[in-house]
C-alpha atoms as a PDB file:
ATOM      1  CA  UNK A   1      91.911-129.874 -20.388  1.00  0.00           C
ATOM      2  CA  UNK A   2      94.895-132.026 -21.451  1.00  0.00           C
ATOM      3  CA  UNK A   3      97.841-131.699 -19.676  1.00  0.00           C
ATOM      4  CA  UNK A   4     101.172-134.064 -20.693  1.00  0.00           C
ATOM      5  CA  UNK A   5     103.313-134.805 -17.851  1.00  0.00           C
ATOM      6  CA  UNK A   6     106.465-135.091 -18.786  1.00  0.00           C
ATOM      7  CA  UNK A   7     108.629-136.656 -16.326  1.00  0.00           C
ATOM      8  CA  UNK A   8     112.332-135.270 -15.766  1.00  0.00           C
ATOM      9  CA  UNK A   9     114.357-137.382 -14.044  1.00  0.00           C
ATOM     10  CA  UNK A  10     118.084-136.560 -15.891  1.00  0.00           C
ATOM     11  CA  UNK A  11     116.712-138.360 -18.975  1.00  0.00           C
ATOM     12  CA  UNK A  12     118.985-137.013 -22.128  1.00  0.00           C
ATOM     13  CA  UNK A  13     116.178-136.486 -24.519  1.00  0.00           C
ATOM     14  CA  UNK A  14     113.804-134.438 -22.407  1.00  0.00           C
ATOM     15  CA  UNK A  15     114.433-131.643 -23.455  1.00  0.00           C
ATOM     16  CA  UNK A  16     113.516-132.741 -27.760  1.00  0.00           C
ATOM     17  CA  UNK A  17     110.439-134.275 -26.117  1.00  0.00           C
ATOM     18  CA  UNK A  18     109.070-131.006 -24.363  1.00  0.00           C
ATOM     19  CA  UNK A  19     109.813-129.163 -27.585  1.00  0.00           C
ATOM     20  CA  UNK A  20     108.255-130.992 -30.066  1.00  0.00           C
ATOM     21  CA  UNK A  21     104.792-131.029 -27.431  1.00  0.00           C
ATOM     22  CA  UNK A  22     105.222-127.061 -27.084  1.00  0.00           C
ATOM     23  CA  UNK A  23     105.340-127.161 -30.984  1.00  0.00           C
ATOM     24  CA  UNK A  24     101.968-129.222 -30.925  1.00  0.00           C
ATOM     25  CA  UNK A  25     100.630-126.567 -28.992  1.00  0.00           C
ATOM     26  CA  UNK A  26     100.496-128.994 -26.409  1.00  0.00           C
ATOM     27  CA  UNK A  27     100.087-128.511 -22.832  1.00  0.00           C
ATOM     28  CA  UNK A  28     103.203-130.003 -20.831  1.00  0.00           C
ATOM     29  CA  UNK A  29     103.913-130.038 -16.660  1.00  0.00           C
ATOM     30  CA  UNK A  30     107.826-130.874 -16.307  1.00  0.00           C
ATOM     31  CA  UNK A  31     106.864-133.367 -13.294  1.00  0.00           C
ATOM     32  CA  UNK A  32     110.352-133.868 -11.130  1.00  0.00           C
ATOM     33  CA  UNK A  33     108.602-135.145  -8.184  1.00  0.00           C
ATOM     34  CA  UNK A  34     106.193-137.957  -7.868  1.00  0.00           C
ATOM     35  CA  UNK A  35     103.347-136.202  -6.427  1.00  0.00           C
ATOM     36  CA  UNK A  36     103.300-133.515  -9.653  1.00  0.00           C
ATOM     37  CA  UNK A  37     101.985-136.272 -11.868  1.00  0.00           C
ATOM     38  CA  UNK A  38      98.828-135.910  -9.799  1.00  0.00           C
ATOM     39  CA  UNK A  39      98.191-132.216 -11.908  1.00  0.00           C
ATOM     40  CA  UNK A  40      98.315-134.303 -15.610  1.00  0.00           C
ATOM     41  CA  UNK A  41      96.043-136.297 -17.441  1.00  0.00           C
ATOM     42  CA  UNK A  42      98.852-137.707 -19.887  1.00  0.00           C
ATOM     43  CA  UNK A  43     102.386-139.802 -18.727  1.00  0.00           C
ATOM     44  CA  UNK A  44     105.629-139.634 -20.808  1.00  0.00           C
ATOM     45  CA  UNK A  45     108.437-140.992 -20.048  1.00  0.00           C
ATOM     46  CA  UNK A  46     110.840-140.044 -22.149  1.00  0.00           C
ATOM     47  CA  UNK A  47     114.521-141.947 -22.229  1.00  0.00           C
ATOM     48  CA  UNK A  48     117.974-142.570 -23.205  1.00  0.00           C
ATOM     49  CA  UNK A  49     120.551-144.974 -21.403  1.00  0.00           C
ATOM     50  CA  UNK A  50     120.240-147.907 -20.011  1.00  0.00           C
ATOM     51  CA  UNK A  51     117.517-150.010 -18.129  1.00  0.00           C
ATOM     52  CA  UNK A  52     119.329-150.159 -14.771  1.00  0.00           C
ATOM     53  CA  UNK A  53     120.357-146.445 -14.647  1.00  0.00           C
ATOM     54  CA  UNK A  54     116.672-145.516 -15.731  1.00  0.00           C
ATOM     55  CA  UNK A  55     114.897-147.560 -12.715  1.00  0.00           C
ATOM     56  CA  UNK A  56     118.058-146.526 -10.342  1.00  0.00           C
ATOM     57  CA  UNK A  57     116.809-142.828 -11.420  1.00  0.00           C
ATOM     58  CA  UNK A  58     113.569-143.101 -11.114  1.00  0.00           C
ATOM     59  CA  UNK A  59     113.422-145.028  -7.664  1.00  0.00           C
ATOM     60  CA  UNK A  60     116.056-142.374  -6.248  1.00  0.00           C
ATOM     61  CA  UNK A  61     113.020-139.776  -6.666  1.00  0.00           C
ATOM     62  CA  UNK A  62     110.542-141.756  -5.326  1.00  0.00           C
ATOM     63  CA  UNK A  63     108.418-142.519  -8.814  1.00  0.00           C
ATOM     64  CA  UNK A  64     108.276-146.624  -8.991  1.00  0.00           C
ATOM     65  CA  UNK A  65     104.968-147.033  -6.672  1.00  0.00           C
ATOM     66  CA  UNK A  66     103.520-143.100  -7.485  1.00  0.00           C
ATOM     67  CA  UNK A  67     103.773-143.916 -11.627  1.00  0.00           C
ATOM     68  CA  UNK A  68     102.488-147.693 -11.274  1.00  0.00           C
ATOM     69  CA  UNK A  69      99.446-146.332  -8.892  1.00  0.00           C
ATOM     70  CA  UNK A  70      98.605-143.557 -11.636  1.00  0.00           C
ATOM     71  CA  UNK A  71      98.881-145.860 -14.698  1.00  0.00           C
ATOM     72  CA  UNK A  72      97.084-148.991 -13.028  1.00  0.00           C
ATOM     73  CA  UNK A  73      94.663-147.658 -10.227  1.00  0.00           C
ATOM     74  CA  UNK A  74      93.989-143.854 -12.079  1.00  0.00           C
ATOM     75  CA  UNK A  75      94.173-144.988 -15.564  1.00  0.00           C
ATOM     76  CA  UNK A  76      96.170-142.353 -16.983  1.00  0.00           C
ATOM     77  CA  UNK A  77      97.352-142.674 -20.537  1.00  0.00           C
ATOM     78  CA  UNK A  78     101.104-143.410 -20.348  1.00  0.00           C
ATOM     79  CA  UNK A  79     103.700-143.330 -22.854  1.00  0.00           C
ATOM     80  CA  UNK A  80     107.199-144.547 -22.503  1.00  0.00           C
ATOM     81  CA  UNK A  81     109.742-143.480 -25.325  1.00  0.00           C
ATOM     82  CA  UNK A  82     112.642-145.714 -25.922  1.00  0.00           C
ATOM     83  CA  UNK A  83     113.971-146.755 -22.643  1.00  0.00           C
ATOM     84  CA  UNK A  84     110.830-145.466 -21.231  1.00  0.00           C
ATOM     85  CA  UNK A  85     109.095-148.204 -23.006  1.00  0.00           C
ATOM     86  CA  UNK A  86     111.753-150.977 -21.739  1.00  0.00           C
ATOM     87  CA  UNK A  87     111.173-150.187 -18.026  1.00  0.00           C
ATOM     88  CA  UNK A  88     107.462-151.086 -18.805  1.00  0.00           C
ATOM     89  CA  UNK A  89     108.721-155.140 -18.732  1.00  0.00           C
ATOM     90  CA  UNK A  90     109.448-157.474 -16.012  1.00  0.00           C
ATOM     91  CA  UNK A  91     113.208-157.731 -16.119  1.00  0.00           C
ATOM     92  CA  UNK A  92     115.843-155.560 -18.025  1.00  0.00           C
ATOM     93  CA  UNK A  93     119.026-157.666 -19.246  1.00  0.00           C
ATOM     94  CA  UNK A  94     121.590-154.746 -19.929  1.00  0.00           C
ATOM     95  CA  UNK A  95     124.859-154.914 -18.141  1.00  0.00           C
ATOM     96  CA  UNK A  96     122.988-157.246 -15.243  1.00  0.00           C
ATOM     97  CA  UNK A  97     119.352-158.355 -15.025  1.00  0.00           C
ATOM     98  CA  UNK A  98     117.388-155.826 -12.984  1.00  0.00           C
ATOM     99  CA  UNK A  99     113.424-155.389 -12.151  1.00  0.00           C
ATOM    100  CA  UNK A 100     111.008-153.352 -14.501  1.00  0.00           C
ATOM    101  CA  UNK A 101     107.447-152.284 -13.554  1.00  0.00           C
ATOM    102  CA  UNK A 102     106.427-154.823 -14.933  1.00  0.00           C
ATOM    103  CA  UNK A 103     103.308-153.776 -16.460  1.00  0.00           C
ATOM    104  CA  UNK A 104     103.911-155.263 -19.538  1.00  0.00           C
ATOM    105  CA  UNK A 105     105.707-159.044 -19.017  1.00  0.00           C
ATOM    106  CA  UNK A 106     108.442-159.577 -20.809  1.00  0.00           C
ATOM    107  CA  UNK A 107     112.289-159.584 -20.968  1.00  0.00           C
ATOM    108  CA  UNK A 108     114.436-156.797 -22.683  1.00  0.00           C
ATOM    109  CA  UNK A 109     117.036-158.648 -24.705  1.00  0.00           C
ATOM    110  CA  UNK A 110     119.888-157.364 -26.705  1.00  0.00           C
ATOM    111  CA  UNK A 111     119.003-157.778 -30.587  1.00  0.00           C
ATOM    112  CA  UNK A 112     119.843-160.645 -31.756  1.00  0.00           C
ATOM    113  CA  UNK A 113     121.504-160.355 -35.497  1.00  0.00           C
ATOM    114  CA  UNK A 114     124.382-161.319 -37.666  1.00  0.00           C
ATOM    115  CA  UNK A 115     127.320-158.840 -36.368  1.00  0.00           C
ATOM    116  CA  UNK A 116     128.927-159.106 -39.429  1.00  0.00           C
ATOM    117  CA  UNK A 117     126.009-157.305 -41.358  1.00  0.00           C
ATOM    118  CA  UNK A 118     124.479-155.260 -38.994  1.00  0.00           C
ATOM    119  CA  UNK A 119     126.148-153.141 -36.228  1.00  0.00           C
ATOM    120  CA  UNK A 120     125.006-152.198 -32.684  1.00  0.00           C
ATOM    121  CA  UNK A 121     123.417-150.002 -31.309  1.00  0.00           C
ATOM    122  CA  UNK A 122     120.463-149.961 -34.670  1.00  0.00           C
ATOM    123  CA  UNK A 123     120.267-146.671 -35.401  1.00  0.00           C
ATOM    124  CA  UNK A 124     118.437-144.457 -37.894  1.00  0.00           C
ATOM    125  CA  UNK A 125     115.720-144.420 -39.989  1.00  0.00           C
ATOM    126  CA  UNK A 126     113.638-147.336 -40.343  1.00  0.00           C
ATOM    127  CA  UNK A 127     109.698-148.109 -41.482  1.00  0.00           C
ATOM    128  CA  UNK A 128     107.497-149.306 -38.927  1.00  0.00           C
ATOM    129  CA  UNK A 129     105.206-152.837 -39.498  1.00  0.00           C
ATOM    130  CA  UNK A 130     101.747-152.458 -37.738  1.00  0.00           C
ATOM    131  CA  UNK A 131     100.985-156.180 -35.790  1.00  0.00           C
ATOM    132  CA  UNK A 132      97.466-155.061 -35.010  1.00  0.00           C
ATOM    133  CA  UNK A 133      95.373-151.916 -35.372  1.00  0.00           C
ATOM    134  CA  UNK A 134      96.014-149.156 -32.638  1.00  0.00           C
ATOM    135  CA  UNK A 135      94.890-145.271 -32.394  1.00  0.00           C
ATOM    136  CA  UNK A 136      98.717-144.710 -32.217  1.00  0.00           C
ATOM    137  CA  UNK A 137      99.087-145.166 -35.593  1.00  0.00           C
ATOM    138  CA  UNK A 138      96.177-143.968 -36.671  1.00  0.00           C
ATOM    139  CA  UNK A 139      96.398-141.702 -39.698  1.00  0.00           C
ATOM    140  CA  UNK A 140     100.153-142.891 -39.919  1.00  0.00           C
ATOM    141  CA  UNK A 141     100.601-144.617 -43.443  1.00  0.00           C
ATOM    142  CA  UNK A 142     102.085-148.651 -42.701  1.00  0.00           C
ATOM    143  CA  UNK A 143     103.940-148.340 -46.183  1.00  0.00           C
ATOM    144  CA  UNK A 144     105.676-145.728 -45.866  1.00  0.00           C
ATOM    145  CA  UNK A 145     106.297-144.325 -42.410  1.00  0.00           C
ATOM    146  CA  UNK A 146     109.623-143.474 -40.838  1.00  0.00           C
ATOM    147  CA  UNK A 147     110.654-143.833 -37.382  1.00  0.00           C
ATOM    148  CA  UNK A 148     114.068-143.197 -35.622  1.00  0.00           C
ATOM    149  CA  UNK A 149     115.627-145.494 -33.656  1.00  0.00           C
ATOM    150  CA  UNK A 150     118.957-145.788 -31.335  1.00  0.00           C
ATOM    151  CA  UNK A 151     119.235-148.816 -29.219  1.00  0.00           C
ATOM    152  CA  UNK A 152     120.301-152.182 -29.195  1.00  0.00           C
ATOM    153  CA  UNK A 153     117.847-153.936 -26.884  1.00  0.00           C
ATOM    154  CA  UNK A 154     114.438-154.474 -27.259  1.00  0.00           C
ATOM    155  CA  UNK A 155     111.364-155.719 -25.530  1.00  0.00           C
ATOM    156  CA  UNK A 156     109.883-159.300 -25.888  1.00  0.00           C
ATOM    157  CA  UNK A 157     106.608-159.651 -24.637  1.00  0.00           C
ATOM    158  CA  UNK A 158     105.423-162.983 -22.981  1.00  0.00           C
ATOM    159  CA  UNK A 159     102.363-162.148 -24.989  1.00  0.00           C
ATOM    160  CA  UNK A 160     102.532-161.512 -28.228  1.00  0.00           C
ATOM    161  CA  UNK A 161      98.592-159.905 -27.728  1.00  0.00           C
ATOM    162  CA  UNK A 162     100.750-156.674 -26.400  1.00  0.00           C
ATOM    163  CA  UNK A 163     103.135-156.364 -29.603  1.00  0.00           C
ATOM    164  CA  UNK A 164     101.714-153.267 -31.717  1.00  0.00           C
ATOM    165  CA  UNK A 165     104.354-152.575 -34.070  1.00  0.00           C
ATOM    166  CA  UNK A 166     107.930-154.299 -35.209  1.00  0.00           C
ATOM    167  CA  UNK A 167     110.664-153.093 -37.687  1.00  0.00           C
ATOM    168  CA  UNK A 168     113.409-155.252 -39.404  1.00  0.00           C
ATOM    169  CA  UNK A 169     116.954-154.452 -39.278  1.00  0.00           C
ATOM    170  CA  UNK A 170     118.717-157.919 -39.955  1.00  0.00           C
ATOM    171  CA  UNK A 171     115.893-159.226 -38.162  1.00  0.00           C
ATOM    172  CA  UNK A 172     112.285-158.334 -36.286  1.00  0.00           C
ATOM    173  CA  UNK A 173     112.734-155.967 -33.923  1.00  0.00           C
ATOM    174  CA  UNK A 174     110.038-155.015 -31.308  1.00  0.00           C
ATOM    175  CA  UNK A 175     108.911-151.641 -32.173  1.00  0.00           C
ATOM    176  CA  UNK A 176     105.735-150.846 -29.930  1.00  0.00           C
ATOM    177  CA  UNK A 177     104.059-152.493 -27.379  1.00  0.00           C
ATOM    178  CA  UNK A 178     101.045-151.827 -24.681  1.00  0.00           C
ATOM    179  CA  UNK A 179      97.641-152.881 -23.475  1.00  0.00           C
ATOM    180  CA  UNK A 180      94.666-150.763 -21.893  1.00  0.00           C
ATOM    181  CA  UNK A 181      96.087-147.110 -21.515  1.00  0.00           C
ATOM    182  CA  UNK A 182     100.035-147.753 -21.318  1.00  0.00           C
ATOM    183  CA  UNK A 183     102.314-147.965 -24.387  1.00  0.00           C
ATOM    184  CA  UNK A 184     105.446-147.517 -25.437  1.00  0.00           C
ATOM    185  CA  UNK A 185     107.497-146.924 -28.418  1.00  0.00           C
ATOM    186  CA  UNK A 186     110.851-148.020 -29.480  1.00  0.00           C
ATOM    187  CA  UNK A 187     111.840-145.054 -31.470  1.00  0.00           C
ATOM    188  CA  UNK A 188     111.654-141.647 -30.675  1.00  0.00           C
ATOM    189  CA  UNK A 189     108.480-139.769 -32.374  1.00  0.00           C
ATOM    190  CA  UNK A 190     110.236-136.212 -31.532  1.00  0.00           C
ATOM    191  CA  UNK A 191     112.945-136.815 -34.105  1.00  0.00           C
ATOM    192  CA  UNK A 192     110.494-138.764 -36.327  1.00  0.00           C
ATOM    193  CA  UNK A 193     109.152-135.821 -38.380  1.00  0.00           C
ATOM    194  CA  UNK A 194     105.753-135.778 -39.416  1.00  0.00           C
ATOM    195  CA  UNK A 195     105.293-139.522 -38.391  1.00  0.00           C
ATOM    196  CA  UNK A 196     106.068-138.649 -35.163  1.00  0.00           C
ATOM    197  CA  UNK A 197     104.079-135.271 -34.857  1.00  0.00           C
ATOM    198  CA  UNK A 198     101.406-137.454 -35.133  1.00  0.00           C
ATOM    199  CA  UNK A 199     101.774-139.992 -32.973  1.00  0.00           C
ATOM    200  CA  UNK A 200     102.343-137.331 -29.834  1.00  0.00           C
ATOM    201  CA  UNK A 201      98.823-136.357 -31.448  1.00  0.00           C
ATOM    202  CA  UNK A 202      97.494-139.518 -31.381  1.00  0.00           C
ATOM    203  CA  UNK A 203      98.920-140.002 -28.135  1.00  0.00           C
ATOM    204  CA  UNK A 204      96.926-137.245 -26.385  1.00  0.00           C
ATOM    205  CA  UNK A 205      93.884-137.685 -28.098  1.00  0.00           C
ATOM    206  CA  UNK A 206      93.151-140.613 -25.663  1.00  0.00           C
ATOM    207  CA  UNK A 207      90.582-140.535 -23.330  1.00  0.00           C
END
């Protein structure tokens, strides 16, 4: 039986997250301690904030070696919304640089873009550009899907095998990356309408 973990660690947007799974009919465990994640066969992470106060958080509660050991050695499917898909690279560069998991190499950068066309943080609706086939998007139309994003940084992986998805706003933007059974997604499929319905479906459809 599936069961979503959803970890709560203070993160703003839990609370959208859980309700959009219940909606799906989906099973969710709130996991606030690292052992919990033991009981589900699906990671989120959701996230709003910054890099630093996101890994401060989640090594306060103990979850940096528990989450790596369940996504590496177990092989749970893991999804990391927003911030939740920053933490995934080696080094965050908001406010200071400061370690990731590192499970995806990379650097998050602040977007670079002409400031006198495009503000910071990006935010609102934009259409997602697939960079390779992946089950995420799978019954998820590539001209003309929706996505909502707030952020101004972004993840750039080392290797550009483990970019799934960009979106332009003044320029490319890194939309959705992963490899094996962790992903993560820029934008945030609760507030993405149908789009996003079906991602979170997509998302616990794998084995």
């Amino acid at each position: 039986m599936i069961k979503v973990g959803l970890i709560n660690y203070g993160s703003g947007n839990f609370n959208s997250v859980l309700n959009t799974l219940e909606f799906l009919k989906i099973k969710v465990i709130e996991i606030s301690k690292p052992d919990q994640l033991d009981l589900a066969t699906h990671i989120i992470l959701p996230g709003v904030g910054s890099f630093i106060n996101t890994m401060n958080k989640l090594n306060e509660r103990g979850f940096i070696e528990k989450l790596s050991d369940e996504i590496l050695k177990v092989g749970k499917p893991y999804l990391g919304i927003c911030v939740g898909l920053q933490i995934l690279a080696t080094i965050g560069t908001e406010f200071e640089n400061h370690k990731g998991l590192n499970l995806v190499p990379g650097i998050v950068e602040k977007i670079s873009i002409d400031d006198n066309r495009f503000n910071l943080p990006h935010i609102g609706w934009n259409e997602v550009k697939f960079q390779k086939n992946n089950f995420l998007f799978k019954n998820i139309d590539e001209n003309s899907n929706s996505f909502y994003f707030v952020h101004s940084y972004h993840l750039i992986p080392e290797d550009q095998n483990d970019l799934i998805a960009t979106c332009f706003y003044g320029t490319n933007v890194n939309a959705c990356v992963g490899k094996d059974n962790y992903y993560g997604v820029q934008f945030h499929p609760e507030k993405s309408q149908n789009d996003g319905l079906q991602l979170l479906k997509n998302f616990v459809d794998l084995k």
